[in-house]
PDB file of N, CA and C in Angstrom:
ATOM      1  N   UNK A   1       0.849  -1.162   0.000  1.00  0.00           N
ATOM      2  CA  UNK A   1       0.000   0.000   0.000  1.00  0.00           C
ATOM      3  C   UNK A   1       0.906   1.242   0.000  1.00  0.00           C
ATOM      4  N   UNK A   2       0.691   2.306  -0.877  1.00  0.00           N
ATOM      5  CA  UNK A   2       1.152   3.602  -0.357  1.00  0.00           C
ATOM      6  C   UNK A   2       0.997   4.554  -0.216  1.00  0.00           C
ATOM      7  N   UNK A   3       1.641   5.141   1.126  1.00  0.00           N
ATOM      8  CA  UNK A   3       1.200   6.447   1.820  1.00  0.00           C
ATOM      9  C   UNK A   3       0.102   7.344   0.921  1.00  0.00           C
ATOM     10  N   UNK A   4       0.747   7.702  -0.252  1.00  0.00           N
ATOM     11  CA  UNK A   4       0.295   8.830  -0.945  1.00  0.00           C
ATOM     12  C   UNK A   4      -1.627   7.923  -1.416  1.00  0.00           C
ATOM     13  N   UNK A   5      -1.827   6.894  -1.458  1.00  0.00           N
ATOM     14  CA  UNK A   5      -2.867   6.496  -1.783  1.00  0.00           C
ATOM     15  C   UNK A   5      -3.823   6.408  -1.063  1.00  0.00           C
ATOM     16  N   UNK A   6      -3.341   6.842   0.009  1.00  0.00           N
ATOM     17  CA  UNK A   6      -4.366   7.292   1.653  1.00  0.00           C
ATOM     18  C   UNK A   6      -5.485   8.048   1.290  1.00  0.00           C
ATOM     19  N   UNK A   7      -4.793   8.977   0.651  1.00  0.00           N
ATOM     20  CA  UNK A   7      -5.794  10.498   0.268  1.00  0.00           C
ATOM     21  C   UNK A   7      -6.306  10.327  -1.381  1.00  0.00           C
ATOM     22  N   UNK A   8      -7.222  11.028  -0.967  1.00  0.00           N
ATOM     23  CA  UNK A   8      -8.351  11.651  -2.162  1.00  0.00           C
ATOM     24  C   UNK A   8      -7.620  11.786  -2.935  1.00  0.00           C
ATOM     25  N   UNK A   9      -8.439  11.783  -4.338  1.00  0.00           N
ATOM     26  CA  UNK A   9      -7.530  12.058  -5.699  1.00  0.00           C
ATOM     27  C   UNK A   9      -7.614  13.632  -5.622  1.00  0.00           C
ATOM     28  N   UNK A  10      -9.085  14.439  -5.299  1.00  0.00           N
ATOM     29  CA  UNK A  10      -8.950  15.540  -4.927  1.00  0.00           C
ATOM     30  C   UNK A  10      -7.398  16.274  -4.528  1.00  0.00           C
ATOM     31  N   UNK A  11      -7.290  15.585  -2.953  1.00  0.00           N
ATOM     32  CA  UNK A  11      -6.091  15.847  -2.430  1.00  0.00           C
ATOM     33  C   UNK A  11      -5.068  16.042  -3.021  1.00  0.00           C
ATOM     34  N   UNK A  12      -4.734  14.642  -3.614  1.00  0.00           N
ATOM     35  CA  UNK A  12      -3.538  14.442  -4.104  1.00  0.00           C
ATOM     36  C   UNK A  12      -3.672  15.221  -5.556  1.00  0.00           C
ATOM     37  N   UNK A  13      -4.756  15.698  -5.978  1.00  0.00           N
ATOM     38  CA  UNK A  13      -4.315  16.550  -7.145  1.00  0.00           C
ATOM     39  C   UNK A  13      -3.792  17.955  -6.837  1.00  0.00           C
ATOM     40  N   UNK A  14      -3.340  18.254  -6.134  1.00  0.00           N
ATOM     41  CA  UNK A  14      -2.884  19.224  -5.153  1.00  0.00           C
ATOM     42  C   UNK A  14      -1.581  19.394  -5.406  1.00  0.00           C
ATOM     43  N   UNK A  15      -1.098  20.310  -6.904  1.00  0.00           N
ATOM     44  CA  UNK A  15       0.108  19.830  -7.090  1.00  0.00           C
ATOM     45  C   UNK A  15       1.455  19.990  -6.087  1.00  0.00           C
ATOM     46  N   UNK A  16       1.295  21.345  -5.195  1.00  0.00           N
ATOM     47  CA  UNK A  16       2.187  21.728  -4.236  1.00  0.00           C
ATOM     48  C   UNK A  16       1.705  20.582  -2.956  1.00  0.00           C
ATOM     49  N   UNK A  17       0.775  20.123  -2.661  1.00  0.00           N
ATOM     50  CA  UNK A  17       0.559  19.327  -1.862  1.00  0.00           C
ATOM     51  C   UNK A  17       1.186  18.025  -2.437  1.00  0.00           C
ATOM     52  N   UNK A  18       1.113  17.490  -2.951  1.00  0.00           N
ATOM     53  CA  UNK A  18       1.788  16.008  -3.424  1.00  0.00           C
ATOM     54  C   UNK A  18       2.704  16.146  -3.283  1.00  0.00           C
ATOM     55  N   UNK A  19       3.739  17.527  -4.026  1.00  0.00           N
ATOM     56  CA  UNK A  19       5.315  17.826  -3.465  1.00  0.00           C
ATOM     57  C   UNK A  19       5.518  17.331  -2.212  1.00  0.00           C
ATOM     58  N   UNK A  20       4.743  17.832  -1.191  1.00  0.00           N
ATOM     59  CA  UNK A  20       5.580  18.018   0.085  1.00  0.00           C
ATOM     60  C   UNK A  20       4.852  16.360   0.810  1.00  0.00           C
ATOM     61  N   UNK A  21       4.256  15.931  -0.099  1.00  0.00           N
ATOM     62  CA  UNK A  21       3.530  14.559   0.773  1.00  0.00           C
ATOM     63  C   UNK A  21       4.785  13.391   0.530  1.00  0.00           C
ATOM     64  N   UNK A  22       5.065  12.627   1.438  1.00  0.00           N
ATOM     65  CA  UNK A  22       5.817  11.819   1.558  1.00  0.00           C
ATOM     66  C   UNK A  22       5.905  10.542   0.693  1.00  0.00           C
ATOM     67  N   UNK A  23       6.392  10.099  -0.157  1.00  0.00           N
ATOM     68  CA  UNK A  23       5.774   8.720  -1.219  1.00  0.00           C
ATOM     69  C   UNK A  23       6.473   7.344  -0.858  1.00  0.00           C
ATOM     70  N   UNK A  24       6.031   6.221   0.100  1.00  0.00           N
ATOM     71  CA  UNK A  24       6.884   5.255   0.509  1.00  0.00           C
ATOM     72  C   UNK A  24       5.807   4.117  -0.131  1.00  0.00           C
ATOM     73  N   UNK A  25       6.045   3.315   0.257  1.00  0.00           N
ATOM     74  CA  UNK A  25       5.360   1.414   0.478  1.00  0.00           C
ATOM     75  C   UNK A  25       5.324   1.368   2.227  1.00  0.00           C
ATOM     76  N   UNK A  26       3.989   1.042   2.414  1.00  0.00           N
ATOM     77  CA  UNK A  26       3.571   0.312   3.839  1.00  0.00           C
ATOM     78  C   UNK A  26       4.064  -0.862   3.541  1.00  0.00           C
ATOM     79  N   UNK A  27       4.811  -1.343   4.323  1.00  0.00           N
ATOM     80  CA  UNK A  27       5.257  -3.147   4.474  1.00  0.00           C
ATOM     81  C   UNK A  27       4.232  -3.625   6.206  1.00  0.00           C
ATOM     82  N   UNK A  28       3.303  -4.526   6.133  1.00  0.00           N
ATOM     83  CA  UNK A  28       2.834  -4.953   7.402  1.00  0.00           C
ATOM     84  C   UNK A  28       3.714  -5.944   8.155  1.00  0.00           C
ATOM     85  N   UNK A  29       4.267  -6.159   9.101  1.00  0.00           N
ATOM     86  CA  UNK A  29       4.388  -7.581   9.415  1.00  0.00           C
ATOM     87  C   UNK A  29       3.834  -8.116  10.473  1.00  0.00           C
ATOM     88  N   UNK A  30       2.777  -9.302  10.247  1.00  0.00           N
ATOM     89  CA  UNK A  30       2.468  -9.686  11.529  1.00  0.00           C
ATOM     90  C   UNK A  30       3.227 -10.751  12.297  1.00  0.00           C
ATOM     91  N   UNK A  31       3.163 -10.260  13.271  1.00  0.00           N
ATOM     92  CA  UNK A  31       4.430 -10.769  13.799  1.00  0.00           C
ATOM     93  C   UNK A  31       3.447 -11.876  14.840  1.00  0.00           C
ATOM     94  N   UNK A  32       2.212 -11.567  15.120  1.00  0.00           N
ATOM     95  CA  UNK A  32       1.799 -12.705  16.230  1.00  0.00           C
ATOM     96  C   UNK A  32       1.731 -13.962  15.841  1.00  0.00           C
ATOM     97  N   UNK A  33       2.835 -14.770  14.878  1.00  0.00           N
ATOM     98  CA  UNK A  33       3.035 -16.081  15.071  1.00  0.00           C
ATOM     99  C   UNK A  33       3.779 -16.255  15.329  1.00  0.00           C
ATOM    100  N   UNK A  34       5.013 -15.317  15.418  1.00  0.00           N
ATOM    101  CA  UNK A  34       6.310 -15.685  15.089  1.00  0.00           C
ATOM    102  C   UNK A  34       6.715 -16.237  16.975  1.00  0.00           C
ATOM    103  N   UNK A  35       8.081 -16.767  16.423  1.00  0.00           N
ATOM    104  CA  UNK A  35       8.621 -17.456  17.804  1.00  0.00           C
ATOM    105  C   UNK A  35       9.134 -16.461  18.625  1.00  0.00           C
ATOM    106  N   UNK A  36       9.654 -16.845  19.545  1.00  0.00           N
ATOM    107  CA  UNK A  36      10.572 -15.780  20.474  1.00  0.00           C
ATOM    108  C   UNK A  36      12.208 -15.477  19.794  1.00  0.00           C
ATOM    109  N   UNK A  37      12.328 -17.234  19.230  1.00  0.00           N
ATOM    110  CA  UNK A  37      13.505 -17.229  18.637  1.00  0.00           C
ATOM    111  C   UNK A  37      13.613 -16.261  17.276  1.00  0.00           C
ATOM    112  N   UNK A  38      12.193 -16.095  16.491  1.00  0.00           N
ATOM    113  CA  UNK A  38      12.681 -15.836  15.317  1.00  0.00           C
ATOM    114  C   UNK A  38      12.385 -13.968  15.671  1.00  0.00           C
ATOM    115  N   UNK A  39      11.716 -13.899  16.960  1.00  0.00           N
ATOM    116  CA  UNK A  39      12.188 -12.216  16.917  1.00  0.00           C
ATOM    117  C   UNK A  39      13.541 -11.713  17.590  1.00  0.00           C
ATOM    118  N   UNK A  40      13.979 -12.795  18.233  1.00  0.00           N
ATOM    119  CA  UNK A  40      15.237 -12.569  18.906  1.00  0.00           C
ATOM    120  C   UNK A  40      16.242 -12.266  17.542  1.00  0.00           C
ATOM    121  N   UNK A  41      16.119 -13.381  16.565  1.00  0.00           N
ATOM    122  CA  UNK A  41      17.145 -13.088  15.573  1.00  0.00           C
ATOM    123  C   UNK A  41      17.648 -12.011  14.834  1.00  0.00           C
ATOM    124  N   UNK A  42      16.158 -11.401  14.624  1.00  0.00           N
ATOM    125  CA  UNK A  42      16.308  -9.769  13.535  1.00  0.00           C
ATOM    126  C   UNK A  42      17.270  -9.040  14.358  1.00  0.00           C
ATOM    127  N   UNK A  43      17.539  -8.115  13.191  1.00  0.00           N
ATOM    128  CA  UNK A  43      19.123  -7.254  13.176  1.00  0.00           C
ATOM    129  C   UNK A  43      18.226  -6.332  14.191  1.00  0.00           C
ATOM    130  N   UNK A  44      17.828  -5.971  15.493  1.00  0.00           N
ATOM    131  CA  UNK A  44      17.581  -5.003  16.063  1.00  0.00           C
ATOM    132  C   UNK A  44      18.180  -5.048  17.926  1.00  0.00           C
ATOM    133  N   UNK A  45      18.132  -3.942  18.496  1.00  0.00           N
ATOM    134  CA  UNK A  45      18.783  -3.794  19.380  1.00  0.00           C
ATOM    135  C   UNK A  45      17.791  -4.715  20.733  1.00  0.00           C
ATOM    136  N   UNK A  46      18.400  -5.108  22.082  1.00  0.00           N
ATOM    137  CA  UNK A  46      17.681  -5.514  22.693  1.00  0.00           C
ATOM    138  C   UNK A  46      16.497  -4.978  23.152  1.00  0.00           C
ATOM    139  N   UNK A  47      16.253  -3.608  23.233  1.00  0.00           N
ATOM    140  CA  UNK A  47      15.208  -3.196  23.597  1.00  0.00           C
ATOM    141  C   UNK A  47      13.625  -3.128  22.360  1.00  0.00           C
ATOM    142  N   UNK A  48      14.376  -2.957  21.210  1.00  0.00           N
ATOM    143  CA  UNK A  48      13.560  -3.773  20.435  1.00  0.00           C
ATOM    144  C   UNK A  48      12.860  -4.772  20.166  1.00  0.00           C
ATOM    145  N   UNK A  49      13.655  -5.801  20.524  1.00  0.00           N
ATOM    146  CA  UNK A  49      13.377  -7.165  20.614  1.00  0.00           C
ATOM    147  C   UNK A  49      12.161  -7.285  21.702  1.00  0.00           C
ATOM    148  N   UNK A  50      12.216  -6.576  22.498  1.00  0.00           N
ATOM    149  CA  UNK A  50      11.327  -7.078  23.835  1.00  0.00           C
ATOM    150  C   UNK A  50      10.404  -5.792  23.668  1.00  0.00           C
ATOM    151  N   UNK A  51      10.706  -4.472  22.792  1.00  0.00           N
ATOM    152  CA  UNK A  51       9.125  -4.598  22.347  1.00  0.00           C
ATOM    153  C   UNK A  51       8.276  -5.237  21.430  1.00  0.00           C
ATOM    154  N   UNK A  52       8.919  -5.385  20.717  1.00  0.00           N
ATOM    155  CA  UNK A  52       8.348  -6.622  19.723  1.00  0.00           C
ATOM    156  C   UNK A  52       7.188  -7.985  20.394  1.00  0.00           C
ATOM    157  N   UNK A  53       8.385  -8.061  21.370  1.00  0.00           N
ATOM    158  CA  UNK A  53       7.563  -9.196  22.359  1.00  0.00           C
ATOM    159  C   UNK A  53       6.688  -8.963  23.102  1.00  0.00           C
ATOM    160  N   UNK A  54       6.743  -7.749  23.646  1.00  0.00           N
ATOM    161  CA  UNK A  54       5.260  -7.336  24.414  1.00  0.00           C
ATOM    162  C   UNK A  54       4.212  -6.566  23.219  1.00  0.00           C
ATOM    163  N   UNK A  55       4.564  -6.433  22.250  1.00  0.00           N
ATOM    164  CA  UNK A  55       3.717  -6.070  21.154  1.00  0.00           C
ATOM    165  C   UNK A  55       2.771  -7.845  20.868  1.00  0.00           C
ATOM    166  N   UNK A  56       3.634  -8.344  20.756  1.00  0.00           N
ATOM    167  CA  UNK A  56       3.265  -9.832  20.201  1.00  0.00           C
ATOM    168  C   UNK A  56       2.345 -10.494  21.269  1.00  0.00           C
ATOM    169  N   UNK A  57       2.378 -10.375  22.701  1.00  0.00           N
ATOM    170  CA  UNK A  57       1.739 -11.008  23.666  1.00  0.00           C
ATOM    171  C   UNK A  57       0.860 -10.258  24.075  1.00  0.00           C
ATOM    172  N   UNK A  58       0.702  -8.802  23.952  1.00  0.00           N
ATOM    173  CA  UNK A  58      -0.028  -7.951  24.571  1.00  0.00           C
ATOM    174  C   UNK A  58      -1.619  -8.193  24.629  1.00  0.00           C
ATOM    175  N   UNK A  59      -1.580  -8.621  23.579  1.00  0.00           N
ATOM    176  CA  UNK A  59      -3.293  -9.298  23.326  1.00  0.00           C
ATOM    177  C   UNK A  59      -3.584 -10.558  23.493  1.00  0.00           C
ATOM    178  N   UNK A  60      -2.709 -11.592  24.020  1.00  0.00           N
ATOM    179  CA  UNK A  60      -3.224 -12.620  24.831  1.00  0.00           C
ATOM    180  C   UNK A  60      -3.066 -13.065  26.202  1.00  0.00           C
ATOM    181  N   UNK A  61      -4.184 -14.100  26.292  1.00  0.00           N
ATOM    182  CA  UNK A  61      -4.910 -13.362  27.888  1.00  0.00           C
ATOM    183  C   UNK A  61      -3.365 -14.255  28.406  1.00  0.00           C
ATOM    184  N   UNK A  62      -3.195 -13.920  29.957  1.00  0.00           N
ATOM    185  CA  UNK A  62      -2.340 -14.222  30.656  1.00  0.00           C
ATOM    186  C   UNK A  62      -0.834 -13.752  30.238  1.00  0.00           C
ATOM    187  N   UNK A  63      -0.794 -13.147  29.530  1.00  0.00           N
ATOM    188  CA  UNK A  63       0.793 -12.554  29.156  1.00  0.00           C
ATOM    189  C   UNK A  63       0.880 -10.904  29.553  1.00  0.00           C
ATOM    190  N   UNK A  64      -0.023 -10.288  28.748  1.00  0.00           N
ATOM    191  CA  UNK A  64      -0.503  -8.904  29.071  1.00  0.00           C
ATOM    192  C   UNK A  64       0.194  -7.996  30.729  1.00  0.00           C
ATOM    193  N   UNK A  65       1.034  -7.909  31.000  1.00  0.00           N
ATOM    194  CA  UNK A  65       1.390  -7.362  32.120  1.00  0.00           C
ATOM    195  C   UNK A  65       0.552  -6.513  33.185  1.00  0.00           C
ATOM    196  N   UNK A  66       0.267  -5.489  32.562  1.00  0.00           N
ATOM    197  CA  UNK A  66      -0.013  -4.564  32.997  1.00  0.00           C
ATOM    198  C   UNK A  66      -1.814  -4.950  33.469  1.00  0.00           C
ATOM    199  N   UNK A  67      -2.585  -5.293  32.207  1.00  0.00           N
ATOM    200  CA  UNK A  67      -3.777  -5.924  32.946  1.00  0.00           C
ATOM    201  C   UNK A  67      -4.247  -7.136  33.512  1.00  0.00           C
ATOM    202  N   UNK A  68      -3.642  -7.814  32.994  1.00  0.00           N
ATOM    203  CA  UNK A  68      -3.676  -9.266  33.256  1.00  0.00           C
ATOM    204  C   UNK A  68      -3.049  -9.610  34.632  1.00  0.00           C
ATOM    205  N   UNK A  69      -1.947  -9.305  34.790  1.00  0.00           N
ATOM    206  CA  UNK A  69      -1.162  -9.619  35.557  1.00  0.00           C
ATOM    207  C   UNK A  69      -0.793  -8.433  36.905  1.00  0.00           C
ATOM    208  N   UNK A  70      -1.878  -7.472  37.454  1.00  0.00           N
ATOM    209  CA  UNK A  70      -1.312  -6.491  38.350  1.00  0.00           C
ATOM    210  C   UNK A  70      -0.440  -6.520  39.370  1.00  0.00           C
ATOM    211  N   UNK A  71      -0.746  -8.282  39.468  1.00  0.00           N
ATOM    212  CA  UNK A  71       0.015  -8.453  41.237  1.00  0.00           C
ATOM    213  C   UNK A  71       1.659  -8.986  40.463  1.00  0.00           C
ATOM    214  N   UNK A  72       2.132  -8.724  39.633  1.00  0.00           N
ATOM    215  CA  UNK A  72       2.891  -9.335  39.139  1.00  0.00           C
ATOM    216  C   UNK A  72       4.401  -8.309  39.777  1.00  0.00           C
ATOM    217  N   UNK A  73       5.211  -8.797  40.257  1.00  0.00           N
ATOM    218  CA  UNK A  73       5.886  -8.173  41.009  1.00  0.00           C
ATOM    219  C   UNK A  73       7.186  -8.047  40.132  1.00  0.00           C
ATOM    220  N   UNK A  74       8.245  -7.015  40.563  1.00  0.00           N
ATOM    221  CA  UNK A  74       9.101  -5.968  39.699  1.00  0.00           C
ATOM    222  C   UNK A  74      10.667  -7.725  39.791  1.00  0.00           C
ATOM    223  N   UNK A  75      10.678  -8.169  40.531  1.00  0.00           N
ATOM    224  CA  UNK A  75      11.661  -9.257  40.665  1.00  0.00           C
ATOM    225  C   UNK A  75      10.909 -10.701  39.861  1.00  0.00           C
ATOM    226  N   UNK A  76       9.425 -10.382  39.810  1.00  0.00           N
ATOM    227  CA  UNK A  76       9.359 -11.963  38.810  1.00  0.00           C
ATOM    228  C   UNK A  76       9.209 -11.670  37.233  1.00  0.00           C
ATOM    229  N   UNK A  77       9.351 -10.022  37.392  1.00  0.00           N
ATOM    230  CA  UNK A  77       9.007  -9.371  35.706  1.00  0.00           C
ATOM    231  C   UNK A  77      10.319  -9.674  35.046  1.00  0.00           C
ATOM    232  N   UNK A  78      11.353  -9.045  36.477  1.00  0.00           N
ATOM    233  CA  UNK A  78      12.951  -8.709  35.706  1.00  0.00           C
ATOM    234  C   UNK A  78      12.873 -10.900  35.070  1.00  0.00           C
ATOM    235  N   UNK A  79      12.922 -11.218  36.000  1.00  0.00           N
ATOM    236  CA  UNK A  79      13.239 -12.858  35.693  1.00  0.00           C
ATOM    237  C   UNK A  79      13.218 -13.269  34.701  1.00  0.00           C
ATOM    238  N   UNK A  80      11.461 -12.854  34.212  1.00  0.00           N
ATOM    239  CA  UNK A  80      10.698 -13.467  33.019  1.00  0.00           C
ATOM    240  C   UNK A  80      11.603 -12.803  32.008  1.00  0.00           C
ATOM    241  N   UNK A  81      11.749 -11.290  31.851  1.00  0.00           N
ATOM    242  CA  UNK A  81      12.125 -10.599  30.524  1.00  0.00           C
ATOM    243  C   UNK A  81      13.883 -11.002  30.626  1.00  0.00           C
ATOM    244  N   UNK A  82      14.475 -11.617  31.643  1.00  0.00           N
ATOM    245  CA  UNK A  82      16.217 -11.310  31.018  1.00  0.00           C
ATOM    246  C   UNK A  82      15.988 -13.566  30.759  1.00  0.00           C
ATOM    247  N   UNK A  83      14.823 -14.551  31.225  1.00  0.00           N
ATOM    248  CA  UNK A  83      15.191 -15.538  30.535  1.00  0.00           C
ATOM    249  C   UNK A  83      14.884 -14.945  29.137  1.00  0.00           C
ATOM    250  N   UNK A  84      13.971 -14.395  28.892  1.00  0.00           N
ATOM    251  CA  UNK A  84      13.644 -13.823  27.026  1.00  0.00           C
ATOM    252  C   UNK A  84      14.662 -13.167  26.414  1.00  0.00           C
ATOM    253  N   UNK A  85      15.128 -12.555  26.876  1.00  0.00           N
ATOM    254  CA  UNK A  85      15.862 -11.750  26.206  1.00  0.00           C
ATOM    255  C   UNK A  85      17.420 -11.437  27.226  1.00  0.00           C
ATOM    256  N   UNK A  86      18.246 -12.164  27.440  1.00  0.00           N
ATOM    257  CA  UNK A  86      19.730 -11.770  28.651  1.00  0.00           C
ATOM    258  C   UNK A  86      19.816 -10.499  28.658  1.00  0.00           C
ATOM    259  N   UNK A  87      19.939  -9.717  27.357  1.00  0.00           N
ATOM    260  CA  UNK A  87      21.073  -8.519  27.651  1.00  0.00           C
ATOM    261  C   UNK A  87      19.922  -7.700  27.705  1.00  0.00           C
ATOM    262  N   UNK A  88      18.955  -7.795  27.841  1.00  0.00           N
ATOM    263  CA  UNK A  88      17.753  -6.563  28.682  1.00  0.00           C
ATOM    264  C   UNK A  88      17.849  -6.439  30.087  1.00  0.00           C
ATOM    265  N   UNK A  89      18.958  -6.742  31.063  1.00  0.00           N
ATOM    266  CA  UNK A  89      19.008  -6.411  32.468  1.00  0.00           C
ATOM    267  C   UNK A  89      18.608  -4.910  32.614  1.00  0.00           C
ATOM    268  N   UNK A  90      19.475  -4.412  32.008  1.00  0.00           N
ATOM    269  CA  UNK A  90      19.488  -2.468  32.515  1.00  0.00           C
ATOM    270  C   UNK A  90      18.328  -2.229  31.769  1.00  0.00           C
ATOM    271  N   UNK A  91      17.711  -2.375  30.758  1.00  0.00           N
ATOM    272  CA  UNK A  91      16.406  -2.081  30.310  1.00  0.00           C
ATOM    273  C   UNK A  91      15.380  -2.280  30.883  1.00  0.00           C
ATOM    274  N   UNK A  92      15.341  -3.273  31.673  1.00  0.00           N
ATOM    275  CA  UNK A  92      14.071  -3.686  32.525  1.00  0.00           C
ATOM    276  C   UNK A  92      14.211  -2.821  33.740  1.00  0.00           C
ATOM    277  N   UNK A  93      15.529  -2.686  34.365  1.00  0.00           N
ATOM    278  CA  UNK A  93      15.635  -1.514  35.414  1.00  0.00           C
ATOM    279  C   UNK A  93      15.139  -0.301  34.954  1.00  0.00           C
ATOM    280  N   UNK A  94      15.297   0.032  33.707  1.00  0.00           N
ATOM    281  CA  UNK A  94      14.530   1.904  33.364  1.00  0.00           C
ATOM    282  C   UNK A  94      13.329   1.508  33.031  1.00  0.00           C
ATOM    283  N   UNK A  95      12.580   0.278  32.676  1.00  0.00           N
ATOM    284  CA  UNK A  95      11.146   0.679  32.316  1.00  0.00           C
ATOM    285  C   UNK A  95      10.853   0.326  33.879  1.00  0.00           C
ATOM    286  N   UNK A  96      11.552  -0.105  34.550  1.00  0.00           N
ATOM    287  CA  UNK A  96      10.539  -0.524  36.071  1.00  0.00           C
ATOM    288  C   UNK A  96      10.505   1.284  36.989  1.00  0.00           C
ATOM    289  N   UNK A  97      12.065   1.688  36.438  1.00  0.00           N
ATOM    290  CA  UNK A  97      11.824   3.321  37.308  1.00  0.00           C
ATOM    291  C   UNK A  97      11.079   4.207  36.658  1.00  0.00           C
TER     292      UNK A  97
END
């Protein structure tokens, strides 16, 4: 899909407007099948990775942190996220402060 095909032909007949409108490809990826392993792999930094992963779990029941899980305490969170991901130690310390 792309950006520029969002808008009206109206719009986009807008010749100074089309200038300044941005022209890419939407790429989707759904990622809620994928493994832990195969988001661990992509070229991205650790804190990526583990949003990815709370992107990916956020909508099923019992994973969800924040609603699902309130009583869920700051020492069984760190646990869960550094077996997922090791080198998220200091990351899990700044999203917990």
């Amino acid at each position: 899909m792309a950006f520029q095909g969002l808008f009206d032909e109206e719009t986009m007949g807008d010749k100074e407007l089309r200038r300044v409108t941005p022209e890419f490809a939407v790429l989707i990826d759904d990622i809620s099948h994928r493994s832990d392993e195969d988001l661990r792999t992509r070229a991205l930094g650790a804190g990526a990775v583990l949003g990815l992963l709370f992107l990916r779990d956020g909508m099923r029941e019992g994973r969800y942190l924040i609603s699902v899980a309130p009583n869920l305490s700051l020492p069984q969170l760190e646990r869960r996220v550094q077996q997922m991901i090791p080198e998220t130690e200091e990351l899990v310390m700044t999203l917990a402060e």
